[in-house]
N, C-alpha and C. Protein backbone atom coordinates (compact mmCIF):
# COMPACT_ATOMS: atom_id res chain seq x y z
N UNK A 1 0.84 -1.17 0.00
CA UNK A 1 0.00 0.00 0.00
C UNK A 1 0.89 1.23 0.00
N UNK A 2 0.11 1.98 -0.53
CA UNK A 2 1.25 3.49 -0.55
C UNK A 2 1.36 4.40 0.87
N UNK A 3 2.15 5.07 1.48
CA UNK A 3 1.99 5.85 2.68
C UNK A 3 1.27 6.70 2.49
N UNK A 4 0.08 6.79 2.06
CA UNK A 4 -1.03 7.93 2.54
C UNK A 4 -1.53 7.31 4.11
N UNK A 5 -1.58 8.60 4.66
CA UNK A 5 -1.86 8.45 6.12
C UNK A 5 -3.30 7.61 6.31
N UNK A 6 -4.05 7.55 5.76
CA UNK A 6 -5.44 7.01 6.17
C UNK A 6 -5.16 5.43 5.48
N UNK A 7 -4.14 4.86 5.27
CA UNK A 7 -4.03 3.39 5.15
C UNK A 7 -3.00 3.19 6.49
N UNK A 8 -1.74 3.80 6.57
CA UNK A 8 -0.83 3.45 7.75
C UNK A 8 -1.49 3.78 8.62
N UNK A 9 -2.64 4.74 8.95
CA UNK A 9 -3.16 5.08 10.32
C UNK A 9 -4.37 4.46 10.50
N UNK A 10 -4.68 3.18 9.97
CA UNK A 10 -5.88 2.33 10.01
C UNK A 10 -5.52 0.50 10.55
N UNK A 11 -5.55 1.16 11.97
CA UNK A 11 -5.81 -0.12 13.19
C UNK A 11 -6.24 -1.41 12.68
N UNK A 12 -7.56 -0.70 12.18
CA UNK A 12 -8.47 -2.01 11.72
C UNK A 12 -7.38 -2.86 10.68
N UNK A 13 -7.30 -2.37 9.75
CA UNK A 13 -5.97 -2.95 8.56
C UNK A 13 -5.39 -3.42 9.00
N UNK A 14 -4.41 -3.13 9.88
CA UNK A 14 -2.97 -3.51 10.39
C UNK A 14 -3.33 -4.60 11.21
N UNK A 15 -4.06 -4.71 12.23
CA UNK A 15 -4.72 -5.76 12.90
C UNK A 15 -5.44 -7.04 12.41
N UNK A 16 -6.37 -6.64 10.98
CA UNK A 16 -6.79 -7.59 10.62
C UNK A 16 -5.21 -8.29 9.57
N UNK A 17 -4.78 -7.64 9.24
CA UNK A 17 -3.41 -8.24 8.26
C UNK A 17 -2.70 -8.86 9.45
N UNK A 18 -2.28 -8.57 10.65
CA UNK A 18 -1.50 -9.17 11.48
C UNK A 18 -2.57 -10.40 12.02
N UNK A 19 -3.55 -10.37 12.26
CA UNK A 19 -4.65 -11.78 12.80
C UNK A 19 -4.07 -13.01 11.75
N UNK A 20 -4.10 -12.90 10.27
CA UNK A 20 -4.12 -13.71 9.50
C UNK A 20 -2.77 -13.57 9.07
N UNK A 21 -1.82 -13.30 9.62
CA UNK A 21 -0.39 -13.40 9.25
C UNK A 21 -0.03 -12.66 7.80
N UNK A 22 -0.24 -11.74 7.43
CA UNK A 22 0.05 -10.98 6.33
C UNK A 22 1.12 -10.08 6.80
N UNK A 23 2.00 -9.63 5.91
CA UNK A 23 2.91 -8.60 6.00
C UNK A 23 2.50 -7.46 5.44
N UNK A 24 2.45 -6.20 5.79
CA UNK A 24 2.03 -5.10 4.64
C UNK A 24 3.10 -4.62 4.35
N UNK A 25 3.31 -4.24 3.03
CA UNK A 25 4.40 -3.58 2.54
C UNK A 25 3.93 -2.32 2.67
N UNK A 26 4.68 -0.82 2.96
CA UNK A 26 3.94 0.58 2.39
C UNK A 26 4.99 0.86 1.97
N UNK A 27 4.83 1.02 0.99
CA UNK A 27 5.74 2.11 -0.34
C UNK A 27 5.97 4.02 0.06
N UNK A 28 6.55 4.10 -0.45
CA UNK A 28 6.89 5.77 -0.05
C UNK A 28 6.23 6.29 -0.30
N UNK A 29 5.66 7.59 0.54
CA UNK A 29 4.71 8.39 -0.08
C UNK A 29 6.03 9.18 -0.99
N UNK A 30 4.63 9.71 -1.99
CA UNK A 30 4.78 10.27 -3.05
C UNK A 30 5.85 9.80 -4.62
N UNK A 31 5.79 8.63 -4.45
CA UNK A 31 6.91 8.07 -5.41
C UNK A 31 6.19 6.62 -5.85
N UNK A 32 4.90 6.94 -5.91
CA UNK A 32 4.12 5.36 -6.33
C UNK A 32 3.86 5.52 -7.70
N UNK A 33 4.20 6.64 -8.56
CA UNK A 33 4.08 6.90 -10.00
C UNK A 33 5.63 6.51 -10.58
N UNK A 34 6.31 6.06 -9.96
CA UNK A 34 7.94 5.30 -10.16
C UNK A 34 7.83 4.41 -9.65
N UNK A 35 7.38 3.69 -8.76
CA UNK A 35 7.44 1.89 -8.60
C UNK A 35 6.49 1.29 -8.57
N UNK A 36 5.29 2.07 -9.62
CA UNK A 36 4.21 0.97 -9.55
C UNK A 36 3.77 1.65 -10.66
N UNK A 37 5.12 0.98 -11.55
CA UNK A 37 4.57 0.64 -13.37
C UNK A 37 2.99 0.76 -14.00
N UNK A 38 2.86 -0.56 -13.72
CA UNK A 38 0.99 -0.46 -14.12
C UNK A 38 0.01 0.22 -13.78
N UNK A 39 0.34 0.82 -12.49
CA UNK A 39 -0.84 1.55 -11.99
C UNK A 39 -0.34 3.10 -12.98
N UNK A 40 0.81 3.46 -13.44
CA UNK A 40 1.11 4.28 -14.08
C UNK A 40 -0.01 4.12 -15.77
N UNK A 41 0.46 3.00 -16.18
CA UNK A 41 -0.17 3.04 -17.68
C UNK A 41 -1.48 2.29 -17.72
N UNK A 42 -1.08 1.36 -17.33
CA UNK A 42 -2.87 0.28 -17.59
C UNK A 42 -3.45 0.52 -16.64
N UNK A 43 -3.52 1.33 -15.32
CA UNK A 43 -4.73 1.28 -14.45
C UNK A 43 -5.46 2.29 -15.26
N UNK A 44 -4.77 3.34 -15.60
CA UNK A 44 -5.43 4.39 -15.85
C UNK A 44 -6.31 3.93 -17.05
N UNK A 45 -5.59 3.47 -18.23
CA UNK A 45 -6.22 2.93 -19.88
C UNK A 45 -7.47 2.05 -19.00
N UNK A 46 -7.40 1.09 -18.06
CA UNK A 46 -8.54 0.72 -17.81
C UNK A 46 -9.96 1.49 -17.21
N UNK A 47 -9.40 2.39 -16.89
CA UNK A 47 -10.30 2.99 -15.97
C UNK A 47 -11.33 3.86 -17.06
N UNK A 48 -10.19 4.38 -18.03
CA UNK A 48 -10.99 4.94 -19.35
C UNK A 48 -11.75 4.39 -19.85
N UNK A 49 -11.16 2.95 -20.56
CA UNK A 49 -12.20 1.84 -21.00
C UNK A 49 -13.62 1.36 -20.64
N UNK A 50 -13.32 1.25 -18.95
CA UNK A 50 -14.39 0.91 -18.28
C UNK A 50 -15.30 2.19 -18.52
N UNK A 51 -14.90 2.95 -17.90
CA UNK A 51 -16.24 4.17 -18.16
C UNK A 51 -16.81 3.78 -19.84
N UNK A 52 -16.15 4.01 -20.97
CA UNK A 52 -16.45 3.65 -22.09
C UNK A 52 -17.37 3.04 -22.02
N UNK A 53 -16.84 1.63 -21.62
CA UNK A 53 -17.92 0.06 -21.60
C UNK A 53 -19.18 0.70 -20.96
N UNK A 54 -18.70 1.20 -19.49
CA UNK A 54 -20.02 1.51 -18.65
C UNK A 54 -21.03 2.82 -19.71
N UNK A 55 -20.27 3.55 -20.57
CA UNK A 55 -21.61 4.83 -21.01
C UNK A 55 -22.05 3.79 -21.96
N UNK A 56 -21.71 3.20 -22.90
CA UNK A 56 -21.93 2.36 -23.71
C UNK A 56 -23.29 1.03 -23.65
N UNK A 57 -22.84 0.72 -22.00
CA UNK A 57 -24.24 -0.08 -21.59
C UNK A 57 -25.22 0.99 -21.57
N UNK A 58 -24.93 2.30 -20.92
CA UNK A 58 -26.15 2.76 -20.40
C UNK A 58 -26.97 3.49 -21.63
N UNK A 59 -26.27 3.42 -22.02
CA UNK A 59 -26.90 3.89 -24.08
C UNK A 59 -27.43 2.72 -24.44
N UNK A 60 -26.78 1.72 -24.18
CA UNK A 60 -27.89 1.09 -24.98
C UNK A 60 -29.28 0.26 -24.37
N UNK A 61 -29.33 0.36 -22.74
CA UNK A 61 -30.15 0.01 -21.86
C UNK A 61 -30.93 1.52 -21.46
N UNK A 62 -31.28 1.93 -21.95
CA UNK A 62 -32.25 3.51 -21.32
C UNK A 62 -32.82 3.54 -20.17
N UNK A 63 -32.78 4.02 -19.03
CA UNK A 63 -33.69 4.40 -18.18
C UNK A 63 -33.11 3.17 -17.31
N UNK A 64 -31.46 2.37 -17.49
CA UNK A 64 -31.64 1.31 -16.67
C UNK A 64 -29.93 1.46 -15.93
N UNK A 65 -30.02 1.19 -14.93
CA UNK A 65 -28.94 2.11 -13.99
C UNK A 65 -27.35 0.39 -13.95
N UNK A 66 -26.33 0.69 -14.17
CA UNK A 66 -25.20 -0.36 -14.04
C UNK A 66 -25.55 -1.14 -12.72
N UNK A 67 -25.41 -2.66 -12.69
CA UNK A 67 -25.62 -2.82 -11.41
C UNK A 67 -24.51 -3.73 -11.20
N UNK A 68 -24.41 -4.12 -9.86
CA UNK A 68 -23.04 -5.41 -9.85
C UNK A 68 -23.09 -6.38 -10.67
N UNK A 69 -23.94 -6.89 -11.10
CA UNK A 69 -23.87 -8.28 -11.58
C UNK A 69 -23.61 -7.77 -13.41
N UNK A 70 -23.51 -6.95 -13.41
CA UNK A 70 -22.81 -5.83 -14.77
C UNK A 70 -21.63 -5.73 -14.85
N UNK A 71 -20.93 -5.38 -14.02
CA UNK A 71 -19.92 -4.91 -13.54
C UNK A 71 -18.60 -5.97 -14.06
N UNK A 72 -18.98 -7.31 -14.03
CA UNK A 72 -18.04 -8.58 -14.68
C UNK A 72 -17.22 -8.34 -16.15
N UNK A 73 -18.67 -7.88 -16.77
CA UNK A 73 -18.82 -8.11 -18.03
C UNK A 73 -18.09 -6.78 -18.34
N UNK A 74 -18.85 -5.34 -17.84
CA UNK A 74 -18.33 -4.73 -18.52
C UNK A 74 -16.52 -4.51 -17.78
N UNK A 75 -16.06 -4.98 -16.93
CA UNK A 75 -14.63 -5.13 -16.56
C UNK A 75 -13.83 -5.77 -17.73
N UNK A 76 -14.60 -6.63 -17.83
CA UNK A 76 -13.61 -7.90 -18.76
C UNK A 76 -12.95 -6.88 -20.41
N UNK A 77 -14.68 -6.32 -20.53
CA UNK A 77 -14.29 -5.82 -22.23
C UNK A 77 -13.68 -4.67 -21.95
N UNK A 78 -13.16 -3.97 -20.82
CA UNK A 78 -12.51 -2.60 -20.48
C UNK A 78 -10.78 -3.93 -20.51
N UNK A 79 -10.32 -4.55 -19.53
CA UNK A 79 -9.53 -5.45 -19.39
C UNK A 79 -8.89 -6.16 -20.67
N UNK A 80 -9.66 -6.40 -21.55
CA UNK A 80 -8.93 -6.68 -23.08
C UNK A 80 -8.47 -5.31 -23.47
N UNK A 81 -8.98 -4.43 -23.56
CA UNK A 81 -8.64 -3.55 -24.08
C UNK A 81 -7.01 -2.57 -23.45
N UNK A 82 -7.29 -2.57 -22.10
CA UNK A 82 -6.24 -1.89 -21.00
C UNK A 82 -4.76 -2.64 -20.98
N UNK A 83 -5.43 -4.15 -20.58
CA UNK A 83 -4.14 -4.82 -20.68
C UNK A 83 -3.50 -5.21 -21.50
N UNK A 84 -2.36 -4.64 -22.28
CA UNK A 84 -2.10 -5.24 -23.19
C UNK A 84 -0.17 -4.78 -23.23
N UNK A 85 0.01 -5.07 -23.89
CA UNK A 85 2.04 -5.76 -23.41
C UNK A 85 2.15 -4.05 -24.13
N UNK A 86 1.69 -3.36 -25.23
CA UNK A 86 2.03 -2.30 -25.22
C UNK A 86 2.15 -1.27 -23.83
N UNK A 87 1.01 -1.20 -23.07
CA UNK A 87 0.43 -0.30 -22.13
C UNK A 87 1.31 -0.68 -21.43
N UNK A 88 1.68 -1.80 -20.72
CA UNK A 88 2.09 -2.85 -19.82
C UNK A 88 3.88 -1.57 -20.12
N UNK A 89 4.16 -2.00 -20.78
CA UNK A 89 5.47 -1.64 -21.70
C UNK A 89 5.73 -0.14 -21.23
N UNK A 90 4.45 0.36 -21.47
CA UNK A 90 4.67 2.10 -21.21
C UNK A 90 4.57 2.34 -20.12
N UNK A 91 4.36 1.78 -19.22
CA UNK A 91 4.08 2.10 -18.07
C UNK A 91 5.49 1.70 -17.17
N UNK A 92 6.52 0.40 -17.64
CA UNK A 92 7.94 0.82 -17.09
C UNK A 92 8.84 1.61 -17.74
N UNK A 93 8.74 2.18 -19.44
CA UNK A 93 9.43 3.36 -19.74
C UNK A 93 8.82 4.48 -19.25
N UNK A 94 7.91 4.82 -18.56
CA UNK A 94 7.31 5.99 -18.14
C UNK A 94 8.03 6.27 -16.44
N UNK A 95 8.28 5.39 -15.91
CA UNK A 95 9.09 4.70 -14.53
C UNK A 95 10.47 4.91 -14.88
N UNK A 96 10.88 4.96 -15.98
CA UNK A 96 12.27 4.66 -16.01
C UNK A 96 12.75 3.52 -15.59
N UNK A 97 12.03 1.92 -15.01
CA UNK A 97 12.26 0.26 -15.24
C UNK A 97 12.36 -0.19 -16.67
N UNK A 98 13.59 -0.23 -16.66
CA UNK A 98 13.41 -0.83 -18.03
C UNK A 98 14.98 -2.40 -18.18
N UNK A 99 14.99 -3.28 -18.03
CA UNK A 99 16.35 -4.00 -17.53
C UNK A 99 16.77 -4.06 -19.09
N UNK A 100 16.29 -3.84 -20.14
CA UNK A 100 17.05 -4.06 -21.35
C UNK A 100 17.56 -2.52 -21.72
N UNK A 101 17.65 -1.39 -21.22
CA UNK A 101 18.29 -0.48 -21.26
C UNK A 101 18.95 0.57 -20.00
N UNK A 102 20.69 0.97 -20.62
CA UNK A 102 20.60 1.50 -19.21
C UNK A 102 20.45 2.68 -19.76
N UNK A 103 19.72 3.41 -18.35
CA UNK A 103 19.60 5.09 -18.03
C UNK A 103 20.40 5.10 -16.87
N UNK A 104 20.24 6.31 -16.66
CA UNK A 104 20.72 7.09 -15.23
C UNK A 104 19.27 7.16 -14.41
N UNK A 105 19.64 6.43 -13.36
CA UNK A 105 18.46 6.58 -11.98
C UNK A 105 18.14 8.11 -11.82
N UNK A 106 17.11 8.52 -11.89
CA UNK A 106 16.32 9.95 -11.45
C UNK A 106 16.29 10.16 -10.05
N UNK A 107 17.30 9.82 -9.66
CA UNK A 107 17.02 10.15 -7.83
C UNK A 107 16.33 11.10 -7.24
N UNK A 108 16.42 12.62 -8.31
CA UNK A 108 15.69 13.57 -7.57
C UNK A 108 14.26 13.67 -7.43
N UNK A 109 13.51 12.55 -8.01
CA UNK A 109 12.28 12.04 -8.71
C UNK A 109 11.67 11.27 -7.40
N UNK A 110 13.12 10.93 -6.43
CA UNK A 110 12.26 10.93 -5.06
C UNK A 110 12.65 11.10 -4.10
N UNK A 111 12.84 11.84 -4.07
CA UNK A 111 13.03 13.45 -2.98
C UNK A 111 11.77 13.63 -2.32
N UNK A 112 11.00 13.28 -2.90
CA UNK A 112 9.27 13.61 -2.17
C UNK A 112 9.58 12.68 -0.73
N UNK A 113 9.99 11.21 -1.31
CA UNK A 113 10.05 10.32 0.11
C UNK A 113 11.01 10.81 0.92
N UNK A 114 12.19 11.70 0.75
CA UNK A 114 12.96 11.80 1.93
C UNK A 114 12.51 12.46 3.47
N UNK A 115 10.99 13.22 3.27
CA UNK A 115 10.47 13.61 4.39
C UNK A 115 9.56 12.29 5.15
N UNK A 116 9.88 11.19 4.87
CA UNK A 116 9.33 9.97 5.57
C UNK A 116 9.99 8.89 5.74
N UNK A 117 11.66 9.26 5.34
CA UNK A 117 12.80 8.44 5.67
C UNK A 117 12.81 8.50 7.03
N UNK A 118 12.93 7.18 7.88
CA UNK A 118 12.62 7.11 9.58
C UNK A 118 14.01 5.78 9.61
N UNK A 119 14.97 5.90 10.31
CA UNK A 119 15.40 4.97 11.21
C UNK A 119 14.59 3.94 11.78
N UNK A 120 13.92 3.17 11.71
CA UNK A 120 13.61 2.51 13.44
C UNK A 120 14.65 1.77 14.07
N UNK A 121 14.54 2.12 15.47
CA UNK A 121 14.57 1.63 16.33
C UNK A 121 14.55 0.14 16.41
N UNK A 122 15.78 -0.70 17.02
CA UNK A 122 15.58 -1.92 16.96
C UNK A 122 14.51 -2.60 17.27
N UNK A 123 14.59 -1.83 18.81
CA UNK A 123 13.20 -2.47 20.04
C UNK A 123 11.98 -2.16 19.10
N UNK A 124 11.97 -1.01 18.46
CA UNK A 124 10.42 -0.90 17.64
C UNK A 124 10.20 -2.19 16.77
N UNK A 125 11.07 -2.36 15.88
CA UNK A 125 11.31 -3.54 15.13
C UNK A 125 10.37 -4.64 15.39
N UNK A 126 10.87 -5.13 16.66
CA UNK A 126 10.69 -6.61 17.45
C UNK A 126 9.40 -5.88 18.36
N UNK A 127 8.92 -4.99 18.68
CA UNK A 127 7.82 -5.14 19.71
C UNK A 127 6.61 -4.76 18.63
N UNK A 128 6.66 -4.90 17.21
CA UNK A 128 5.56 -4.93 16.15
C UNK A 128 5.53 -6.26 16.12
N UNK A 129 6.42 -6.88 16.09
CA UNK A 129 5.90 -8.56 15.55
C UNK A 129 4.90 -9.06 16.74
């Protein structure tokens, strides 16, 4: 999950992930448009799509509102369309991930996270587990 405060500052989360033995990862704030490729290119292309799919039902159903059991269908035909090895593709040259070419790392690109760089504490460490 990314460090926006209303996921790290949610008990309930952290508690129910620790009941069932989960680890949470949180990613740096402000630097989730550099290590999370897809959500860079294909979340977005999907999200377009879907609306698409979704005006598209409602044009052609009049007077009849999207409901969950909709929601499959029109995902899937947004999902062919979003996912695809191009988008996929643009979304780690847009990151600057790319292992078949070198660049120079953009370090200053996350500078945003250095105001949430924290040490811990050993004892903190071990009195979370």
């Amino acid at each position: 999950m990314d460090g926006h405060c209303s996921h790290i500052n949610n008990l309930d989360i952290i508690m129910k992930a620790r009941a069932n033995n989960v680890s949470l990862l949180v990613l740096p704030s402000h630097c989730t448009h550099k290590i999370q490729p897809i959500d860079v290119a294909m979340f977005k292309s999907l999200k377009s799509h879907y609306d698409t799919a979704a005006d598209t039902w409602l044009h052609d159903h009049p007077g009849q509102a999207v409901q969950e059991y909709n929601v499959a269908e029109l995902l899937s035909e947004a999902w062919g369309k979003a996912a695809t090895v191009a988008n996929t593709t643009s979304g780690f040259e847009k990151a600057h991930i790319n292992p078949f070419r070198r660049s120079d790392p953009d370090d200053e690109e996350f500078l945003g996270a250095d105001v949430t760089n924290m040490l811990l504490d050993e004892r903190e460490i071990h009195s979370v587990d």
